[in-house]
Structure formats: C-alpha cells, structure tokens
Protein backbone atom coordinates (compact mmCIF):
# COMPACT_ATOMS: atom_id res chain seq x y z
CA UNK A 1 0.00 0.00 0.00
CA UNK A 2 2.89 2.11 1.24
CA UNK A 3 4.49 1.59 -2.50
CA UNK A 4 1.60 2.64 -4.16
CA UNK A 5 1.25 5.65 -2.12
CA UNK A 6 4.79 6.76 -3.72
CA UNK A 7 4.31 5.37 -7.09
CA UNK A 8 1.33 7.72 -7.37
CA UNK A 9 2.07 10.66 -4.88
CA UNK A 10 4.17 12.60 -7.79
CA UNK A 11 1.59 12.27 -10.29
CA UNK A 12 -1.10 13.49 -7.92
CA UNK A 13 0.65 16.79 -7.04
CA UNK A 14 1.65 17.72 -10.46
CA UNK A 15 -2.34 17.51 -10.90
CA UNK A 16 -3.00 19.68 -7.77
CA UNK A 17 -0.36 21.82 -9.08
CA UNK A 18 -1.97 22.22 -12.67
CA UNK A 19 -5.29 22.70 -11.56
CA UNK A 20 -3.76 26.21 -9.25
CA UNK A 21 -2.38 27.51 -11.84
CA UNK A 22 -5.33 26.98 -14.31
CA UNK A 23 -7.17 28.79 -11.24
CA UNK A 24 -5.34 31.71 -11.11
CA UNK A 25 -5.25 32.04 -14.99
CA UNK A 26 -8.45 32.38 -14.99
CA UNK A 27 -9.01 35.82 -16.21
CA UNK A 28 -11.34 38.03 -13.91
CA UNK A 29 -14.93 39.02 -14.55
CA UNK A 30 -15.44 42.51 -14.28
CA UNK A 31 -19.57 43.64 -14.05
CA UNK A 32 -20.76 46.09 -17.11
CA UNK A 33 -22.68 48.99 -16.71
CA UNK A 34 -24.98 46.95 -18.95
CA UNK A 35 -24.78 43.53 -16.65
CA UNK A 36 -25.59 45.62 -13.83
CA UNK A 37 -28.87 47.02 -15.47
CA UNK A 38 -30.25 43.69 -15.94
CA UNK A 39 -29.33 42.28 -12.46
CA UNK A 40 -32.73 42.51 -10.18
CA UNK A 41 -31.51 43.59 -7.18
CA UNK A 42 -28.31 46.21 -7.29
CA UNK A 43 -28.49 48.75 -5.28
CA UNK A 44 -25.41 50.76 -6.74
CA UNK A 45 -28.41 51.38 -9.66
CA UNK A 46 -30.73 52.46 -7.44
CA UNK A 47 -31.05 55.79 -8.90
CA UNK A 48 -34.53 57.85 -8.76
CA UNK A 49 -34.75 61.27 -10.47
CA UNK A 50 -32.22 63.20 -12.69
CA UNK A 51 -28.89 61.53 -13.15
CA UNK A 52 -26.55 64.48 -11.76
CA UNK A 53 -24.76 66.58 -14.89
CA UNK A 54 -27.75 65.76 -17.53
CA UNK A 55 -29.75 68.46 -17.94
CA UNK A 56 -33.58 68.29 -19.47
CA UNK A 57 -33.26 68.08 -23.23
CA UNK A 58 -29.72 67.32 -23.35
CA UNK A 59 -29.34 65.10 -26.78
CA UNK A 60 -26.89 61.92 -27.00
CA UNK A 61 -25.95 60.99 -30.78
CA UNK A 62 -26.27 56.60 -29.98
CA UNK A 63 -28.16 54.90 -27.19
CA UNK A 64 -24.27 53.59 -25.49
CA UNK A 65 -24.12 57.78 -24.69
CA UNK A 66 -27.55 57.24 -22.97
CA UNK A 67 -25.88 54.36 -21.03
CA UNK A 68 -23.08 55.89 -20.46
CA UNK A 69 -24.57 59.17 -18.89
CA UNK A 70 -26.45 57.00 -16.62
CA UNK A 71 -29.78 58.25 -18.00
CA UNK A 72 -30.99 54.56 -18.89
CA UNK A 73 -28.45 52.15 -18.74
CA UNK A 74 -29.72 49.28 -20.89
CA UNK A 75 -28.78 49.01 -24.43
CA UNK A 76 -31.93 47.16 -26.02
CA UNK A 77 -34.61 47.08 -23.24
CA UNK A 78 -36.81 49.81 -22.96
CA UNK A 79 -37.38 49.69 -19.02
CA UNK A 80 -34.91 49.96 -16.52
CA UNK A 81 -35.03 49.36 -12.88
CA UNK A 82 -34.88 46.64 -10.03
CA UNK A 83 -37.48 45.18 -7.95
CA UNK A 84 -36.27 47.02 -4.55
CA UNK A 85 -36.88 50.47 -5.97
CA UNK A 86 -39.43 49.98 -9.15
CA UNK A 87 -38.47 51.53 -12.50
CA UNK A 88 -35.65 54.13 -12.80
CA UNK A 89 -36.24 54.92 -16.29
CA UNK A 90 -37.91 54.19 -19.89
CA UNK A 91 -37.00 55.03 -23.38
CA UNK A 92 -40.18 56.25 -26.11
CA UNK A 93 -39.26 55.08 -29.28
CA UNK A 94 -41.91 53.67 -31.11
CA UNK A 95 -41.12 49.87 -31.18
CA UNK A 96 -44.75 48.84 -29.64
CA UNK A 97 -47.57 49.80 -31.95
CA UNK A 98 -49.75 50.60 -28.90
CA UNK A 99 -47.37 53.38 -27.94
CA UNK A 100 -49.10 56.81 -27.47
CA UNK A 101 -46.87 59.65 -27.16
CA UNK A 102 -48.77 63.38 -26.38
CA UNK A 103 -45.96 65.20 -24.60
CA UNK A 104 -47.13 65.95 -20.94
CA UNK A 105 -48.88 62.43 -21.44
CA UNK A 106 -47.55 59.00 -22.40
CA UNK A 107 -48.93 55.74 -22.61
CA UNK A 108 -46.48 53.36 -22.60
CA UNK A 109 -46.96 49.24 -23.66
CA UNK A 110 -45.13 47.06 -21.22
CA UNK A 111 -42.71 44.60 -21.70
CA UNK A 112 -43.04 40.90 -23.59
CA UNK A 113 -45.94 39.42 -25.95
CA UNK A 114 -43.82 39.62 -28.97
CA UNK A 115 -40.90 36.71 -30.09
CA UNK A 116 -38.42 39.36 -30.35
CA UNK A 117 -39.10 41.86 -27.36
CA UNK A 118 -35.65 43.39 -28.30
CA UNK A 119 -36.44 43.98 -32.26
CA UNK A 120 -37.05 47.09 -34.19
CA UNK A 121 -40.72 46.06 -34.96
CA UNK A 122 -43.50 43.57 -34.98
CA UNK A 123 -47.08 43.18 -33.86
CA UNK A 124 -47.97 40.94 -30.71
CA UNK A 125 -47.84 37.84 -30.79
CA UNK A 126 -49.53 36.85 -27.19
CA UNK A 127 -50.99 38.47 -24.14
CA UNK A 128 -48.16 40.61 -21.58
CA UNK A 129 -48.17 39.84 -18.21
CA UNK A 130 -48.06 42.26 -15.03
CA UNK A 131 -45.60 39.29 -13.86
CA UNK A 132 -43.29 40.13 -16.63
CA UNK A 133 -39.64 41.63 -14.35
CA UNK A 134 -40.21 45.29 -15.96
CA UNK A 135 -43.72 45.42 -15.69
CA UNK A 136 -43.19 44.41 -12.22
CA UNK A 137 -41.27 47.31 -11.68
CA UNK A 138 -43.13 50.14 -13.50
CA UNK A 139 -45.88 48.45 -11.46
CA UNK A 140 -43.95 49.05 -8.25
CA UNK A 141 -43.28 52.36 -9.06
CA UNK A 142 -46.81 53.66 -9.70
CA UNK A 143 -47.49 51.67 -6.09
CA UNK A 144 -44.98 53.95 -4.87
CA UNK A 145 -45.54 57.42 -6.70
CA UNK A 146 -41.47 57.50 -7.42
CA UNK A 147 -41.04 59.49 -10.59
CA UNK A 148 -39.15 57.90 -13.92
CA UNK A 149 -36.90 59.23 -16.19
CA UNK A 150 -38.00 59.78 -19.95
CA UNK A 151 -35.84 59.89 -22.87
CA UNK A 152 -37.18 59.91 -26.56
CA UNK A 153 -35.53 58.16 -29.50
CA UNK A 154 -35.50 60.09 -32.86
CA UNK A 155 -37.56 58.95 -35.72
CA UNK A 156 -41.06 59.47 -37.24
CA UNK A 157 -42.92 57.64 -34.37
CA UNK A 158 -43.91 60.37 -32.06
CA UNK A 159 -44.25 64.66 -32.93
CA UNK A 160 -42.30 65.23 -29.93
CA UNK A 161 -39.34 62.55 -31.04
CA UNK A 162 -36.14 64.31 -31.43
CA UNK A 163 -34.58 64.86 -34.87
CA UNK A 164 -31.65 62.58 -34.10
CA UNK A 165 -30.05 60.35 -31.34
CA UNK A 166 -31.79 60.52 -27.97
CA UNK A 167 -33.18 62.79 -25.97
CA UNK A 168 -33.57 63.08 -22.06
CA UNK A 169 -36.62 64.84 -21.39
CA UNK A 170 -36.65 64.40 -17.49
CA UNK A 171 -39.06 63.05 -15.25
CA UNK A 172 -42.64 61.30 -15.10
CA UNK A 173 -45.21 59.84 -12.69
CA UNK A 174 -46.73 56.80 -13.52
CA UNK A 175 -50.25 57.58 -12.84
CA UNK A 176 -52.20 54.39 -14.25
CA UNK A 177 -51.84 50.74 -15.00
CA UNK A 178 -54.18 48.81 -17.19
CA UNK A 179 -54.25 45.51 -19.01
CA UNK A 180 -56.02 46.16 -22.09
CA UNK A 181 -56.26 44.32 -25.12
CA UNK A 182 -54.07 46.27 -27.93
CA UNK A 183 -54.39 46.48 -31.84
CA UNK A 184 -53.02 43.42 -32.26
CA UNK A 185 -56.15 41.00 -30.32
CA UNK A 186 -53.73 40.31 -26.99
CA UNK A 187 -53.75 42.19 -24.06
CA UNK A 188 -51.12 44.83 -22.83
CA UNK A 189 -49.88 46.72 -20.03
CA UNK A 190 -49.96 49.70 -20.87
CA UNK A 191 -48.77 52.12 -18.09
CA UNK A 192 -50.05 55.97 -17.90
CA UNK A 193 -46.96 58.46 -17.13
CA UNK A 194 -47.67 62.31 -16.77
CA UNK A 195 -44.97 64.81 -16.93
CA UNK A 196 -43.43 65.76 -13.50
CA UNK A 197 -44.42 69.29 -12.42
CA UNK A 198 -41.47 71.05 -13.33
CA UNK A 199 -41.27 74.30 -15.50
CA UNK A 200 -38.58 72.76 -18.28
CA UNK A 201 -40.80 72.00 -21.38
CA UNK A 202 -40.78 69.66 -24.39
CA UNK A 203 -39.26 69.76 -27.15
CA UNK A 204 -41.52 69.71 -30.44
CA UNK A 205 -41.06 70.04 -34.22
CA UNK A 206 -37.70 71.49 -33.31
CA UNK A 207 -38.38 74.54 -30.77
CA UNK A 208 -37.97 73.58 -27.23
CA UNK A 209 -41.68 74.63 -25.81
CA UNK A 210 -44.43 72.57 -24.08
CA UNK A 211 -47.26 70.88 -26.01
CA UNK A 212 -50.54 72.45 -26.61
C-alpha cells in the first residue's frame, strides 16, 4: 500500500499543481454597466430622479451615450429598474404599436408578448403579463408614486421625437396601469406616465416649448 502511495504521490501533485495555476489564470470578470442594469436587485443602480450633470433636453448621438450618462443604462430594453426600488427609467421610441406619445402624457406598452421583445418592430404575438420583471417594476413604481426618467428616440414615431439620437426629457409619474387588449387581439400593459411638475418644457417640431 505504502508503495503505491509513492508510485502515485508525484503524479497526484503535479495535478494539484496544474489545476492552481489553471485557477489563477483564470481571467477576472469585471460587471458592465450593462450587466448591472439587468441584475434585479443592485443597489449601486438604485437611482430615482435626474442623473446628476444631464440636464432636461440634453441630446446623446447613440443609445451607449444614454448608457453611459447613466440616464438609462440598458442598451436594447426599454425599461430599466430593479425590484427594490421599481423603475428608474424608460425610453419612447416607437417599437410597440400601442405606444401613445402626447408630450405631458404617455402611454407606454409594457414589456413581452412579442418573439423578439428586443427587435425594431412587430405586432404581438400573445398576451403581456403584469408578472413580466419590468412590468413588475413600473408596477412598483406607480405603487410607490417615485417618478421615472424619460428619454425619446428620434424617428417618425412620435411629434415630440427628437430629430436625431436621444433625448432626455426628465421626469414622469406613472399615474395608471391597465391591461387592455391592444391592436393586435392580446392584451397589454400599458402604463399611464404624466410629466413631473417642473417648468422645463418639451421639445416639439424642433423649438424647445411645451405641447398644446
């Protein structure tokens, strides 16, 4: 026993030996802004109301300069938030055909119901849910009267869309929550948001004033 003890001992530590260094080769994982976004419960994202240095109707030429300003951190999903705090923020850019944008008032679809949530375009394809994770947290926020930030994504979508790039055009109450069926047959949640009382205004067609 005591010779195969030795025969294998040397063998056995040049395997322990291997397997530390293949340990400490391993290269390190640093978090993302973006893998942060999309993890439920940070706190270090906990951020409600205007994102220090961004003022109201401050334009950012791709959706990464969004990110990167702090003004909504996801690159693809329209909602951002945890489910500690509710929603921090939402982007209006026309990808849900139930989207209504009037300025002061927007009604907003929800998350899910489509096979590509994340695309450019396409009509529902089955009912949302309130248990969807972001409608759970614009949910949460209308529960708990925090405000959201609003920025608007340029194209033809909306009268009060920016020319180009994307616009922050501060904060929002969400007011109402219904589930509704949209112009597709399923049903949405659609989430009411009214325009913080503040005294900045909207941009439209160009010339920074509030709707009529």
């Amino acid at each position: 026993m005591e010779k195969m003890r030795q025969r294998f001992m040397p063998e056995y530590q040049e395997n322990v030996a291997f397997q530390r260094q293949s340990q400490d080769a391993k290269p390190k994982k640093y978090r993302t802004r973006r893998s942060r976004s999309k993890s439920d419960d940070d706190d270090d994202e906990a951020r409600i109301g205007h994102v220090e240095g961004v003022k109201i109707g401050q334009v950012f030429e791709k959706r990464k300069d969004l990110s990167d300003a702090g003004v909504h951190t996801p690159l693809y999903a329209g909602i951002s938030g945890n489910s500690k705090h509710g929603a921090f923020s939402i982007v209006v850019s026309g990808k849900y055909e139930d989207d209504i944008d009037e300025g002061d008032t927007i009604y907003y679809t929800g998350a899910g119901g489509r096979v590509d949530s994340f695309g450019n375009s396409g009509p529902q394809t089955e009912d949302q849910s309130f248990e969807h994770l972001q409608n759970k947290w614009l949910l949460m926020s209308w529960e708990l009267g925090t405000s959201v930030r609003v920025s608007r994504g340029s194209g033809g979508h909306s009268k009060y869309a920016p020319t180009t790039g994307y616009r922050y055009d501060g904060l929002y109450d969400v007011v109402d929550r219904e589930h509704i069926k949209g112009k597709s047959g399923f049903k949405i949640c659609r989430f009411t948001l009214k325009r913080h009382v503040e005294a900045d205004r909207i941009s439209r067609s160009g010339e920074y004033r509030r709707p009529s």
